[in-house]
C-alpha atoms as a PDB file:
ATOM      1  CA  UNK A   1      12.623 -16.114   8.811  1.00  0.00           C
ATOM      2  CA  UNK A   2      15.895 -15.166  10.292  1.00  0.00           C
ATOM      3  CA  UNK A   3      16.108 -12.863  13.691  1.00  0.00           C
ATOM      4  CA  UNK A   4      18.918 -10.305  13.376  1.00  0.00           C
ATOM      5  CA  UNK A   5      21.318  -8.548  16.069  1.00  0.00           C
ATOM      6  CA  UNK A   6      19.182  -5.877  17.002  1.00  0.00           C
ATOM      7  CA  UNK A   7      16.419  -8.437  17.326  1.00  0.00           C
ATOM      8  CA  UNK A   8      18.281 -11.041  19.414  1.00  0.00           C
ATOM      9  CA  UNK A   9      19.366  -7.917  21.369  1.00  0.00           C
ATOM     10  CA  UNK A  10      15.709  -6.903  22.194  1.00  0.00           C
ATOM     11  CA  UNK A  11      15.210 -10.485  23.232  1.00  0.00           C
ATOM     12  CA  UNK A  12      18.088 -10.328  25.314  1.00  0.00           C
ATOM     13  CA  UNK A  13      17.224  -7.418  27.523  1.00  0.00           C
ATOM     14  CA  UNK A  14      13.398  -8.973  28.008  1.00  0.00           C
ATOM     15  CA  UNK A  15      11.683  -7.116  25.209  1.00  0.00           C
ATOM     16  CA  UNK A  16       9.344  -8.409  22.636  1.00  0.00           C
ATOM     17  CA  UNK A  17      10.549  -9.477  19.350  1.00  0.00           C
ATOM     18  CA  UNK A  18       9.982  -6.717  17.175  1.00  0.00           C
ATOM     19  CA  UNK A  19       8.517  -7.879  13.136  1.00  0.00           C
ATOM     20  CA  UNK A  20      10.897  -6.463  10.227  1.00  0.00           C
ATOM     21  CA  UNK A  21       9.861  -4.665   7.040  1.00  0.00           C
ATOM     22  CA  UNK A  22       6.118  -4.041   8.562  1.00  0.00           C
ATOM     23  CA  UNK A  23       3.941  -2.672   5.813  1.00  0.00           C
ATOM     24  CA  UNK A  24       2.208  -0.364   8.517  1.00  0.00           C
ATOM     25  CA  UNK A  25       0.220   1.888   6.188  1.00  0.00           C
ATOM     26  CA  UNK A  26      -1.298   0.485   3.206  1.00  0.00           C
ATOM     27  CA  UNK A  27      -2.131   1.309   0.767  1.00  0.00           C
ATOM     28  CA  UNK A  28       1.465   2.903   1.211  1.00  0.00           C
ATOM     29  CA  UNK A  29       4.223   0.919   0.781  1.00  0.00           C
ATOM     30  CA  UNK A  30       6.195   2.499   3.708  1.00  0.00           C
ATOM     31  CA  UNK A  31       7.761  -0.188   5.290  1.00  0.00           C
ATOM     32  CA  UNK A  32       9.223   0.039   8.828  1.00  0.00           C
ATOM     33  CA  UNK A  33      12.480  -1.543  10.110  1.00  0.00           C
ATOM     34  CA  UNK A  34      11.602  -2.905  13.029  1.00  0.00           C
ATOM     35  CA  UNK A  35       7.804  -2.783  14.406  1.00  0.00           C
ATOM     36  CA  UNK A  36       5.753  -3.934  17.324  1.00  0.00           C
ATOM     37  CA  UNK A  37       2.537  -3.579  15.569  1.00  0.00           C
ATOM     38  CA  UNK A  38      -0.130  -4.412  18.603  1.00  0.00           C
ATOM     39  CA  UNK A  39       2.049  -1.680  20.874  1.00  0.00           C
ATOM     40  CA  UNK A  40       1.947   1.292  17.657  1.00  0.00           C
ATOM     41  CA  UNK A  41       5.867   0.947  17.678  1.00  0.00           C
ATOM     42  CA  UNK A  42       8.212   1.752  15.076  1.00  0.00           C
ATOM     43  CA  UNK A  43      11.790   2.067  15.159  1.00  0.00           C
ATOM     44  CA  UNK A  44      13.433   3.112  12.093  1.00  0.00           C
ATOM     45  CA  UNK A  45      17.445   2.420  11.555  1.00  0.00           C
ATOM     46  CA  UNK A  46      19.091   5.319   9.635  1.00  0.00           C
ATOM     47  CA  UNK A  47      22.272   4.589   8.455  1.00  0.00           C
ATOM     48  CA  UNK A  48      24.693   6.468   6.287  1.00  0.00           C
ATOM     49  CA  UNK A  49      23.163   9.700   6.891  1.00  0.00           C
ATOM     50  CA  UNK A  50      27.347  11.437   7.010  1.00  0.00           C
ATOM     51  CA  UNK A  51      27.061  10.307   3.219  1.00  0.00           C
ATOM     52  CA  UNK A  52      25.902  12.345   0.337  1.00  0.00           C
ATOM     53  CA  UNK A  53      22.521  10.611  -0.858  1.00  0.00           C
ATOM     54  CA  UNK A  54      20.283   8.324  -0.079  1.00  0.00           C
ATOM     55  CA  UNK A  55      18.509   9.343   3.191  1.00  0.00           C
ATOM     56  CA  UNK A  56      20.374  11.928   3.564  1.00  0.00           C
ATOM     57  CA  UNK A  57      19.783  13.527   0.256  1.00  0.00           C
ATOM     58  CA  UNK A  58      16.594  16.407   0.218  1.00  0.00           C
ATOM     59  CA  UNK A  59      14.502  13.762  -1.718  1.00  0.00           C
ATOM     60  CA  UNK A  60      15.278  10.858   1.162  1.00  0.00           C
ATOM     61  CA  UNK A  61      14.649  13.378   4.013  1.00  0.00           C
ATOM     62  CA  UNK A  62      11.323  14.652   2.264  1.00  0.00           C
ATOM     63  CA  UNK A  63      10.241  10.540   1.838  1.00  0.00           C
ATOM     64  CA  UNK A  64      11.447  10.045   5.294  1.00  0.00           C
ATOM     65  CA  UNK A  65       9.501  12.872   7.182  1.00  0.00           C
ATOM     66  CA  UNK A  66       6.712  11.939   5.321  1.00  0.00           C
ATOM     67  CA  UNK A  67       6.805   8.293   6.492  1.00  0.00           C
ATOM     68  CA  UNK A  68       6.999   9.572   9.949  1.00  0.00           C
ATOM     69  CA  UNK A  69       3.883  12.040   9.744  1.00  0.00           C
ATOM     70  CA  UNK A  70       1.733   9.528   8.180  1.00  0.00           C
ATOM     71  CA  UNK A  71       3.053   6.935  11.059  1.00  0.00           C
ATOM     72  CA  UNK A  72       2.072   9.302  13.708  1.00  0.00           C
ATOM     73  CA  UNK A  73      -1.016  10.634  12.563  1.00  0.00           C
ATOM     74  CA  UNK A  74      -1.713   6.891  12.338  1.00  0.00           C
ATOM     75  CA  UNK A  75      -1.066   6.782  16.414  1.00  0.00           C
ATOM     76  CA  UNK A  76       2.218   5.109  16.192  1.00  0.00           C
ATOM     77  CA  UNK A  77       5.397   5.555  18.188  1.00  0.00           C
ATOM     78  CA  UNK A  78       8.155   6.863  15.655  1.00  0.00           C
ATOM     79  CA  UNK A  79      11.932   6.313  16.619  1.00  0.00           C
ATOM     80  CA  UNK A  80      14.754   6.946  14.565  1.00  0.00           C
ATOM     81  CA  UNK A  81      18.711   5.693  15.557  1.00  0.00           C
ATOM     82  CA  UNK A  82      21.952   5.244  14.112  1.00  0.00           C
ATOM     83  CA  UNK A  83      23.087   1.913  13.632  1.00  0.00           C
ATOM     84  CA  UNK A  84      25.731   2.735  16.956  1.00  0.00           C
ATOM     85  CA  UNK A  85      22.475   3.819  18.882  1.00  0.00           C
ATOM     86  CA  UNK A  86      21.111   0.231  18.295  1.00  0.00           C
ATOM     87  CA  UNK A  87      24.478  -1.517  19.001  1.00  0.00           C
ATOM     88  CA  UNK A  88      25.103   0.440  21.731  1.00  0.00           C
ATOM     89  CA  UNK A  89      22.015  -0.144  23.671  1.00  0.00           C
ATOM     90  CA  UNK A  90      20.835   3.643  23.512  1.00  0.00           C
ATOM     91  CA  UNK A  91      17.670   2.585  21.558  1.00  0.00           C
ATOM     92  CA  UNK A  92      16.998  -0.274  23.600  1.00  0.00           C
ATOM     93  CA  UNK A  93      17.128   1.609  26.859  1.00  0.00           C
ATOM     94  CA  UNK A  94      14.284   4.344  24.980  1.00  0.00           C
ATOM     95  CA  UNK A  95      12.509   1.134  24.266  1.00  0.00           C
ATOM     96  CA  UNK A  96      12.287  -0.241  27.939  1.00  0.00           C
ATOM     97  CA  UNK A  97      10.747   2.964  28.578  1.00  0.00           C
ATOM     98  CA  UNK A  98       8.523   2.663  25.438  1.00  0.00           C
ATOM     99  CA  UNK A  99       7.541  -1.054  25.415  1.00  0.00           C
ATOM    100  CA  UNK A 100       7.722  -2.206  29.230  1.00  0.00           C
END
């Protein structure tokens, strides 16, 4: 399995390694980006979302408030950035907080 930016990033800065694609509520498929399962961590990656559908369209933002609900009511922490937010270090500065 290959470890990508945000992941060597987390790594870099002393964090766990977060899992990818977590199937965190099955039977749901909802998958989460980035997880640390034992912690109740998600962080979700939201691209594109100044483009017309997709996650931004009424159906994607319906699907993805949904996926957050059922994440929380399951007891997890839910955290959404923008790809810049995760290159920039914003969301790994929420997750030092977060995570330790």
């Amino acid at each position: 399995m290959s470890v990508d930016a945000f992941q060597l990033l987390c790594l870099a800065h002393g964090l766990p390694e977060p899992d990818t694609e977590v199937v965190f509520a099955p039977p749901r498929k909802y998958r989460a980006d980035y997880c640390w399962l034992a912690q109740k961590v998600i962080v979700e990656q939201n691209g594109q979302i100044w483009k017309k559908g997709g996650h931004s369209s009424g159906r994607g933002l319906l699907r993805d408030y949904a996926k957050s609900n059922l994440a929380q009511t399951l007891g997890f922490k839910y955290f959404v950035f923008t790809p810049q937010q995760m290159r920039s270090g914003e969301a790994i500065e929420t997750l030092k907080d977060v995570l330790g």
